[in-house]
C-alpha atoms as a PDB file:
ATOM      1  CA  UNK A   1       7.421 122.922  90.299  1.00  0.00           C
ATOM      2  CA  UNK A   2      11.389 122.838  89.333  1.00  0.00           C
ATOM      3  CA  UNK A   3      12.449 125.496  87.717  1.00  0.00           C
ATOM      4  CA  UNK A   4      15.583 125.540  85.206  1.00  0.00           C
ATOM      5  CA  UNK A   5      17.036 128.761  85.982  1.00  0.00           C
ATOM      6  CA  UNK A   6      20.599 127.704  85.809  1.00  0.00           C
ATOM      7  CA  UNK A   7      20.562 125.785  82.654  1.00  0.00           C
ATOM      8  CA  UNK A   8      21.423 128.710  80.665  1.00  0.00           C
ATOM      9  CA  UNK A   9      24.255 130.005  82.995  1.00  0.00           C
ATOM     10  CA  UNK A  10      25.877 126.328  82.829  1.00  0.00           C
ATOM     11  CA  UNK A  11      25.279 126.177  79.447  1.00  0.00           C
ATOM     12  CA  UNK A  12      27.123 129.155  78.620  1.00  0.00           C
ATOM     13  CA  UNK A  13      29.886 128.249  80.769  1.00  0.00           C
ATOM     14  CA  UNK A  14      30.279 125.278  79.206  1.00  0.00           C
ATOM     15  CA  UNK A  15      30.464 126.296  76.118  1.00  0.00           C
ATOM     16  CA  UNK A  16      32.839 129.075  76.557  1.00  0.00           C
ATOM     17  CA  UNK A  17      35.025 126.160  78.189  1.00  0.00           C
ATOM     18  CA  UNK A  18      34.648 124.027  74.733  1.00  0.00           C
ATOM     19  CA  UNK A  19      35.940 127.502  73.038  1.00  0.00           C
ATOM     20  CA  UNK A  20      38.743 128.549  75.327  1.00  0.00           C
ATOM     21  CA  UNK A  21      40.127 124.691  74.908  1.00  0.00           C
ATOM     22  CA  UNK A  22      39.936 124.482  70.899  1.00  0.00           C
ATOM     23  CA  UNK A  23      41.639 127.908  70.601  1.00  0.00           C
ATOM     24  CA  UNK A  24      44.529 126.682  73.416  1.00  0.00           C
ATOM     25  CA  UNK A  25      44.782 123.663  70.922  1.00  0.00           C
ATOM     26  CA  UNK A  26      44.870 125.226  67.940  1.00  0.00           C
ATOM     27  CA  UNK A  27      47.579 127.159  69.305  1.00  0.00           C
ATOM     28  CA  UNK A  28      49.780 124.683  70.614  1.00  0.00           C
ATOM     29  CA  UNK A  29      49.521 123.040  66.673  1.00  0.00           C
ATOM     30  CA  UNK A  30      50.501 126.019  65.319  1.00  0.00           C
ATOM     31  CA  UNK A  31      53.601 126.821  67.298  1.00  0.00           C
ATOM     32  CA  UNK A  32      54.576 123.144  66.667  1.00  0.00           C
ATOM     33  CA  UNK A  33      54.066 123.537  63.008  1.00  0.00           C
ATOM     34  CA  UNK A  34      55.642 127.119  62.867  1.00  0.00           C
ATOM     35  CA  UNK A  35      57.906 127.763  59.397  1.00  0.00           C
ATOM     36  CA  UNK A  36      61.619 128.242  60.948  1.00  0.00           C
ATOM     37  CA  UNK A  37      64.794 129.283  58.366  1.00  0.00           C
ATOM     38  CA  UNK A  38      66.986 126.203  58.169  1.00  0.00           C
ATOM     39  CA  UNK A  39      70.186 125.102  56.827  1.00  0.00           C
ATOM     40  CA  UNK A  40      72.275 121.973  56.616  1.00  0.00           C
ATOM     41  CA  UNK A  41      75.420 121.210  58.616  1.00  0.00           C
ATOM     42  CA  UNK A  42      77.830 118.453  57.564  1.00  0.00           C
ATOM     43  CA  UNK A  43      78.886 117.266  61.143  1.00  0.00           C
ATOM     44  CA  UNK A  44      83.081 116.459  61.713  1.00  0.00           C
ATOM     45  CA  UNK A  45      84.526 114.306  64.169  1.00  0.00           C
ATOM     46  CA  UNK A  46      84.350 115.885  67.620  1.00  0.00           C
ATOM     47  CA  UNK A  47      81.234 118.249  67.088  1.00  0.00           C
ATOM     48  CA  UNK A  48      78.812 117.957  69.776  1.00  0.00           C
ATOM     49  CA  UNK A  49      74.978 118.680  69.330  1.00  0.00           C
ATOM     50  CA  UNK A  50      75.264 120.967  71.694  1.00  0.00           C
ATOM     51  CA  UNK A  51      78.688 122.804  70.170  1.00  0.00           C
ATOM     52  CA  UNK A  52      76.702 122.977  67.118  1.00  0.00           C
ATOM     53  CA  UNK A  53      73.583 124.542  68.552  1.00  0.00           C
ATOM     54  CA  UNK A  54      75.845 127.621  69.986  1.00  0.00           C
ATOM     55  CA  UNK A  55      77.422 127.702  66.652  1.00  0.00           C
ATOM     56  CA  UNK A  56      73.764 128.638  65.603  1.00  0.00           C
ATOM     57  CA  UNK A  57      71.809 130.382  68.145  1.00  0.00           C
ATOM     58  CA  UNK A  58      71.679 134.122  67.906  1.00  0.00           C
ATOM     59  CA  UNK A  59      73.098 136.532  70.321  1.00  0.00           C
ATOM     60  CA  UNK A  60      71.260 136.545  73.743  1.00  0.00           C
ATOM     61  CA  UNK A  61      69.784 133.480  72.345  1.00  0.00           C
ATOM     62  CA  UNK A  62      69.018 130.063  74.546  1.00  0.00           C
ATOM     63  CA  UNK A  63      71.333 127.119  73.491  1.00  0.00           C
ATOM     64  CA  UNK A  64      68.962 125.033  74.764  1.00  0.00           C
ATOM     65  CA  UNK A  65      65.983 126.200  72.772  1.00  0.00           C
ATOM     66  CA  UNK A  66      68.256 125.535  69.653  1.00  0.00           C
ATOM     67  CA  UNK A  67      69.412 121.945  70.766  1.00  0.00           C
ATOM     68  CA  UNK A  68      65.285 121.184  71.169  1.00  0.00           C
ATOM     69  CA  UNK A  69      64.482 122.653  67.773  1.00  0.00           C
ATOM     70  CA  UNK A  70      67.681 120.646  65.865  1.00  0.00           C
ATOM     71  CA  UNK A  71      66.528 117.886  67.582  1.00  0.00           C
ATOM     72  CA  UNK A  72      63.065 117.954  66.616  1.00  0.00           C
ATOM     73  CA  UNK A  73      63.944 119.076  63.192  1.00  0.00           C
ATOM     74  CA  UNK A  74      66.399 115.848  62.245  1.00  0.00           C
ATOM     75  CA  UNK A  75      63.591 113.561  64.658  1.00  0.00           C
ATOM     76  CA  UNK A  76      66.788 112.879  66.764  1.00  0.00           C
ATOM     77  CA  UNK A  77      65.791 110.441  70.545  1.00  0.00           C
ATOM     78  CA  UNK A  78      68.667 111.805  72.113  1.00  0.00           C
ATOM     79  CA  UNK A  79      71.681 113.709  71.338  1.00  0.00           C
ATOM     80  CA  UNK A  80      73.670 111.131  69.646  1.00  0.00           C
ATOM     81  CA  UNK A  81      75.320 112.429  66.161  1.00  0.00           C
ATOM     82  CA  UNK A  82      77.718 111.214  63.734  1.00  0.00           C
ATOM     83  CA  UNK A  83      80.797 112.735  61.873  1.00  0.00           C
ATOM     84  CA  UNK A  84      79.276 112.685  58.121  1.00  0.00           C
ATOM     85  CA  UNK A  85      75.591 113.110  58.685  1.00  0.00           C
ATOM     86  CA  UNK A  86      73.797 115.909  57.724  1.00  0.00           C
ATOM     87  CA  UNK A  87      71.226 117.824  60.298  1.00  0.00           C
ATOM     88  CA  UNK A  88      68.999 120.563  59.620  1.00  0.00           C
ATOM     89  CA  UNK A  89      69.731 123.709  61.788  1.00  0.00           C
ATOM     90  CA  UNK A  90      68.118 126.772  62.435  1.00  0.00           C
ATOM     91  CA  UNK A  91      69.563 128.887  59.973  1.00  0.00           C
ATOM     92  CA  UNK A  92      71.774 131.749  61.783  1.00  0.00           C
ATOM     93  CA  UNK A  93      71.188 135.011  61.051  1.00  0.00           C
END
């Protein structure tokens, strides 16, 4: 006669997988949706993305983190900008 003594164990391993991977998800959506302080910045001929991002990143702060978060915050592909536009920044300090 089989017997189904590891049903339950799988089960509840299972399950506890299902849980663990909806609560990873739900925090990956809400780091991507987190509110951040902005401003605008009327770029000038010979500003760089980058020059602009050290412009705004605190103290002790990574330039690069700030160059990602402009970028996702104006939807730019790359790092291309132009002398009139206007991007959102993170708003310093």
């Amino acid at each position: 006669m089989a017997t189904h003594t590891n049903t339950l164990p799988r089960a509840a391993v299972l399950l506890i997988a299902v849980v663990v991977f909806f609560l990873l998800l739900a925090a990956a959506v809400g780091a991507q949706n987190e509110v951040v302080p902005t401003a605008q910045h009327r770029i000038v001929a010979g500003e760089t993305l980058w020059g602009i991002a050290g412009e705004v990143t605190p103290d002790g702060g990574d330039v690069r983190v700030t160059v990602s978060e402009i970028r996702r915050l104006n939807q730019l592909a790359g790092s291309q900008i132009y002398p009139g536009d206007v991007l959102v920044v993170p708003a310093s300090g």
